[in-house]
Protein backbone atom coordinates (compact mmCIF):
# COMPACT_ATOMS: atom_id res chain seq x y z
CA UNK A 1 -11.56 -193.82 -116.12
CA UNK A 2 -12.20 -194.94 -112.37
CA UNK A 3 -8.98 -195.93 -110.37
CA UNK A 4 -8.76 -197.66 -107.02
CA UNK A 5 -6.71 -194.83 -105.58
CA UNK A 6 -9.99 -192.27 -107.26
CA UNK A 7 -12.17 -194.29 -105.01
CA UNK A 8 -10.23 -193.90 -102.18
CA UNK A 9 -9.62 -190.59 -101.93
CA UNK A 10 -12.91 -189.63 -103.84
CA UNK A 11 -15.39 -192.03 -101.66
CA UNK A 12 -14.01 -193.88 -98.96
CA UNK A 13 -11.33 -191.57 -97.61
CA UNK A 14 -14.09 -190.46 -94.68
CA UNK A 15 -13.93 -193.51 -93.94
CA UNK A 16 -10.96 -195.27 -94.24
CA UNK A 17 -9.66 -195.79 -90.87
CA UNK A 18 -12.95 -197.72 -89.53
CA UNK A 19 -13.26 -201.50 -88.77
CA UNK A 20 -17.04 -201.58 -90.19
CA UNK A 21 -18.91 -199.37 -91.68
CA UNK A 22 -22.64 -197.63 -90.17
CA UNK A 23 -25.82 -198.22 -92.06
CA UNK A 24 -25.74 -194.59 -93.14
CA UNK A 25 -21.81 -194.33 -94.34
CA UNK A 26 -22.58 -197.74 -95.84
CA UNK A 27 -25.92 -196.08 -97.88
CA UNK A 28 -23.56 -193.14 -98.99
CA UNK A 29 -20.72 -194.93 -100.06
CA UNK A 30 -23.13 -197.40 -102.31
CA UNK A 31 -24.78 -194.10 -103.91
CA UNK A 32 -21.30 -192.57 -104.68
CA UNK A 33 -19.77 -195.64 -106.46
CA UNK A 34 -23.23 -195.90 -108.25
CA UNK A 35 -23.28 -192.38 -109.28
CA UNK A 36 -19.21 -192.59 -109.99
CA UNK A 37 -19.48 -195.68 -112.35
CA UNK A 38 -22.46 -194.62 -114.09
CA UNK A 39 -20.49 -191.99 -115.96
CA UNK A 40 -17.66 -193.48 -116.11
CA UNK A 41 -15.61 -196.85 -116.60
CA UNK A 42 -13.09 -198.65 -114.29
CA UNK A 43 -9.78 -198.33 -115.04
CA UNK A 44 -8.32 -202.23 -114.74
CA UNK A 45 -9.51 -205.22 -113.24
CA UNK A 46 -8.58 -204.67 -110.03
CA UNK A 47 -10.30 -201.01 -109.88
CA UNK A 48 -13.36 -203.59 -111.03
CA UNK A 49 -12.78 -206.23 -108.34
CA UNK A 50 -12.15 -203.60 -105.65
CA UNK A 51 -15.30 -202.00 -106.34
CA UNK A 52 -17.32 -205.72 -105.70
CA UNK A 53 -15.91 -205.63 -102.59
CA UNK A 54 -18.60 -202.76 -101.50
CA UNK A 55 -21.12 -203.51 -103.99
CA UNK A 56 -24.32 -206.32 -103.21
CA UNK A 57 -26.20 -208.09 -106.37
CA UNK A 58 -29.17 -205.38 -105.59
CA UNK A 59 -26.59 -202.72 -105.72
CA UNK A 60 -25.09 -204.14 -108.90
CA UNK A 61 -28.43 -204.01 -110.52
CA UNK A 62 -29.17 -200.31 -109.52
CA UNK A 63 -25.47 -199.33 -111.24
CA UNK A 64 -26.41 -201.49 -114.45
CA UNK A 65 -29.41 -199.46 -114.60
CA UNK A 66 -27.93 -196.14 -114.44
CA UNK A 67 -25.31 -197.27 -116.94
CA UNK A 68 -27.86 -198.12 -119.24
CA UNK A 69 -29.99 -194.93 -118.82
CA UNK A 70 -26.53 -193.19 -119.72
CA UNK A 71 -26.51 -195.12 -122.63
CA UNK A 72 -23.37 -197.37 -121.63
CA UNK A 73 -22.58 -200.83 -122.46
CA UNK A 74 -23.79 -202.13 -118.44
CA UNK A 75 -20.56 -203.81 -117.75
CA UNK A 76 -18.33 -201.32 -116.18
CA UNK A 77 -15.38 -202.13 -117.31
CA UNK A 78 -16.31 -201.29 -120.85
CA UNK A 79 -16.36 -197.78 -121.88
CA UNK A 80 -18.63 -198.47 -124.91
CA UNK A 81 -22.35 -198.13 -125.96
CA UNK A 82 -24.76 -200.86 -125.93
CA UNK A 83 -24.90 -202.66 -128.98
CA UNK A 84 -28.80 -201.25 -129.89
CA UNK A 85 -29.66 -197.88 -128.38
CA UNK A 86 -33.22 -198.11 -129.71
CA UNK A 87 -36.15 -198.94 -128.11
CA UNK A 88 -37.45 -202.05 -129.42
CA UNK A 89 -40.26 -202.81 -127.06
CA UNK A 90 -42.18 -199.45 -128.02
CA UNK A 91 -42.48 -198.69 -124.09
CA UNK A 92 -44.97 -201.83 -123.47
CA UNK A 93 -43.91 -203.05 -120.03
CA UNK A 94 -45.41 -206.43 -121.12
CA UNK A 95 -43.81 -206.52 -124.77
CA UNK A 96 -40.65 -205.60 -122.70
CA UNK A 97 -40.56 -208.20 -120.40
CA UNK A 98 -41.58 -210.64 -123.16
CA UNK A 99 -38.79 -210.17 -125.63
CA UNK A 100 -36.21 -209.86 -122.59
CA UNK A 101 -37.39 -213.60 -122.00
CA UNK A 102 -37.21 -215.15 -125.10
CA UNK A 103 -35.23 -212.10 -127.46
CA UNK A 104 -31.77 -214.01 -128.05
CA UNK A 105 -30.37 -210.85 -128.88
CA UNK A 106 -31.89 -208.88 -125.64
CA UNK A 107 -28.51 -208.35 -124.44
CA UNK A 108 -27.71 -206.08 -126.82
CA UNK A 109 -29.97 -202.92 -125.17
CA UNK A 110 -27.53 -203.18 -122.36
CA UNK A 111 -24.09 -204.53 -123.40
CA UNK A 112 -21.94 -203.41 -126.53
CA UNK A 113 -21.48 -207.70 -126.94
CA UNK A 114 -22.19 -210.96 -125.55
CA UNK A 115 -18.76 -211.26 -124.05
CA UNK A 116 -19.49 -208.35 -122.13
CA UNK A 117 -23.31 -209.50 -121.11
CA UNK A 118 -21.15 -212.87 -119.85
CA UNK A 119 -18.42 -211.39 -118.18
CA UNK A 120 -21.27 -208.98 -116.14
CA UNK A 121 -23.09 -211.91 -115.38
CA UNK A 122 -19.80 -214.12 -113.88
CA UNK A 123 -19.48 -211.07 -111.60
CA UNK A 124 -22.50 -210.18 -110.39
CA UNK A 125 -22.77 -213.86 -109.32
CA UNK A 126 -19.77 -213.31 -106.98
CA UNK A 127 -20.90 -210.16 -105.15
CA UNK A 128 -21.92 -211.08 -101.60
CA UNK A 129 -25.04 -210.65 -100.64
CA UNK A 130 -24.65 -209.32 -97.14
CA UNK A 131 -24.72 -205.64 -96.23
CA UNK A 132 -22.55 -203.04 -96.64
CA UNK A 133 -21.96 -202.38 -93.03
CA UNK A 134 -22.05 -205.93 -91.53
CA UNK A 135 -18.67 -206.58 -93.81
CA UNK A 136 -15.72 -206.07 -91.20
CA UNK A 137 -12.84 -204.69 -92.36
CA UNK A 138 -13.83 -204.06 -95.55
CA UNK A 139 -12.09 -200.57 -96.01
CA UNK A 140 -8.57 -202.80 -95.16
CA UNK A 141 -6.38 -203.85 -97.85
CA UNK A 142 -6.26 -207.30 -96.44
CA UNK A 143 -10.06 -207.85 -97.00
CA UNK A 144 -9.14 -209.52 -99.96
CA UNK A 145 -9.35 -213.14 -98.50
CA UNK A 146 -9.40 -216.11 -101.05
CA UNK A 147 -12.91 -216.95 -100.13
CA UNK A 148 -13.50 -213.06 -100.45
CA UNK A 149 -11.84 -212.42 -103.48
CA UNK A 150 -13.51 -211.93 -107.09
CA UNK A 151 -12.31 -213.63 -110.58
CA UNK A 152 -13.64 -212.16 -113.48
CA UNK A 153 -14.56 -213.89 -116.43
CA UNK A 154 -11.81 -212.93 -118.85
CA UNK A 155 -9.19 -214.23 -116.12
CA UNK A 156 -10.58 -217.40 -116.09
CA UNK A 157 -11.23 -218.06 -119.64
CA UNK A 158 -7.09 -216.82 -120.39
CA UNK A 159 -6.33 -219.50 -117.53
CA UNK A 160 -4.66 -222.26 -119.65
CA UNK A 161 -5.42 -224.89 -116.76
CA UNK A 162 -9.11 -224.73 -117.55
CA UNK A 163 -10.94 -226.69 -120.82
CA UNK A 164 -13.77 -225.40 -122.71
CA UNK A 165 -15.92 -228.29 -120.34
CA UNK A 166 -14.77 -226.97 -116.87
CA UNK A 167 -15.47 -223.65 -117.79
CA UNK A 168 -18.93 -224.46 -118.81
CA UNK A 169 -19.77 -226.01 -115.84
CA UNK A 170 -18.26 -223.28 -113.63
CA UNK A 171 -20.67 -220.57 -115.51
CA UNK A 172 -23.17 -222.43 -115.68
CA UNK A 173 -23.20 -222.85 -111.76
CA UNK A 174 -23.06 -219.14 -111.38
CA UNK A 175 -26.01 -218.64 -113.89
CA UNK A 176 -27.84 -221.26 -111.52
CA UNK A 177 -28.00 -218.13 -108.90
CA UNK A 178 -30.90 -217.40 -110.52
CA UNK A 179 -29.34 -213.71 -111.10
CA UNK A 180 -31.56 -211.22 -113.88
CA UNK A 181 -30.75 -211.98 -117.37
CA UNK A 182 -31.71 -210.65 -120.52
CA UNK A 183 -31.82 -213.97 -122.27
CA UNK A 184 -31.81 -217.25 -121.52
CA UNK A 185 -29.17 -219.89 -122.21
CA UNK A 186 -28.72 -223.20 -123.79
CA UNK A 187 -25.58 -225.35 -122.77
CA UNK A 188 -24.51 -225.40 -126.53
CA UNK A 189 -25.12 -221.66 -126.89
CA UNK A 190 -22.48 -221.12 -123.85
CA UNK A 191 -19.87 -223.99 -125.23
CA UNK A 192 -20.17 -222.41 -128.70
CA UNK A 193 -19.50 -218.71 -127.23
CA UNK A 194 -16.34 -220.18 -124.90
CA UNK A 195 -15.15 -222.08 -127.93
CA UNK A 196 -15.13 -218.70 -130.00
CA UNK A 197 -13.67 -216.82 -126.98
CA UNK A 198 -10.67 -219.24 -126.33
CA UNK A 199 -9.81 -219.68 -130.22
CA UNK A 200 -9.46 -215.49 -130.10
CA UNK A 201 -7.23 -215.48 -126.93
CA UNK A 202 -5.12 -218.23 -128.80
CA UNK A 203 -4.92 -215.95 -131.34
CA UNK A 204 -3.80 -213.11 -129.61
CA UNK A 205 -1.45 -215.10 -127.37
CA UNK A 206 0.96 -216.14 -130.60
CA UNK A 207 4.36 -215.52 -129.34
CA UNK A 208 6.90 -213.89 -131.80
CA UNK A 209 4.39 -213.88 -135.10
CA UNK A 210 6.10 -212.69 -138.29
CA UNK A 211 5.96 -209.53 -139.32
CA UNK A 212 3.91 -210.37 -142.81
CA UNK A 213 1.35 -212.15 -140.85
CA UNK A 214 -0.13 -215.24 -141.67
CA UNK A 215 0.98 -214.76 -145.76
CA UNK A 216 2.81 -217.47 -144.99
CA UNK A 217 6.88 -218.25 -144.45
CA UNK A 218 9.29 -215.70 -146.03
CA UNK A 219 10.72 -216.84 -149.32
CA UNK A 220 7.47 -219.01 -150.44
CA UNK A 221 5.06 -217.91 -152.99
């Protein structure tokens, strides 16, 4: 598993006392995270956020496809396979495209779940779009600005200040980037999947549960 301090001492440390980056050093350090993360998985979130700091929604795309040559769920956090490692388009680039569309289970050829397709989505839609080497002081530790600085999706759904309606329309605004998606959407697909995904973090988030489970109270029948 990828770590921040892997990265760098593994890519950036070349580079590590510069302000900004050339277009060349910026070129190499996008191929070595690409090639880095396609075989492996980051470590945390943060190895995850640090990495969008270097990374552009084109370079994002190139890493997803690597991952998914390498038969890895795309998001690269997750260490899994995709959910379907078969071909179901039969090589027909018009087939493929097709299905993508209009396939509601499309995201399976790339991620192990929909969580996962979601949570890739959310932060894609964050990455900056400008260049590598234009970003000043990106190799500094206090980069990390709050108009700079990524939230990932399972962050935001475990933040108890947000409803299932606010988070909605905070995804939905990202998915209105018009970013590459295997499937398209429906607003009651996306409250249904948030409603699922909250009702498990509840779950997990029991304080104190007792040790028979949910059996019921000691001493009843």
């Amino acid at each position: 598993m990828v770590t921040v301090e892997q990265i760098k001492g593994q890519v950036l440390k070349p580079y590590l006392n510069r302000k900004q980056l050339s277009l060349k050093e910026s070129e190499l350090i996008s191929l070595e995270l690409i090639d880095l993360l396609s075989e492996s998985s980051c470590d945390d979130d943060q190895t995850l956020k640090y990495v969008g700091r270097f990374l552009t929604k084109d370079a994002y795309q190139d890493l997803s496809e690597e991952r998914n040559l390498n038969k890895k769920c795309v998001y690269p956090r997750c260490e899994l396979q995709q959910g379907r490692l078969r071909d179901l388009y039969g090589g027909n680039n018009t087939a493929t495209r097709f299905l993508k569309e209009n396939n509601p289970y499309a995201y399976l050829t790339f991620f192990c779940s929909k969580f996962h397709y979601r949570c890739s989505q959310f932060f894609q839609a964050q990455l900056s779009d400008e260049a590598l080497f234009a970003r000043t002081g990106v190799l500094q530790d206090e980069y990390d600005q709050d108009d700079q600085k990524i939230t990932l999706l399972n962050e935001l759904i475990s933040n108890e200040r947000h409803d299932k309606n606010e988070l909605v329309n905070i995804i939905k605004g990202f998915e209105s980037m018009h970013l590459t998606s295997p499937s398209k959407t429906s607003d009651k697909e996306l409250e249904e999947d948030l409603s699922e995904w909250l009702a498990d973090i509840k779950i997990q988030e029991v304080e104190k549960p007792a040790p028979w489970g949910d059996l019921g109270v000691r001493g009843e029948t």
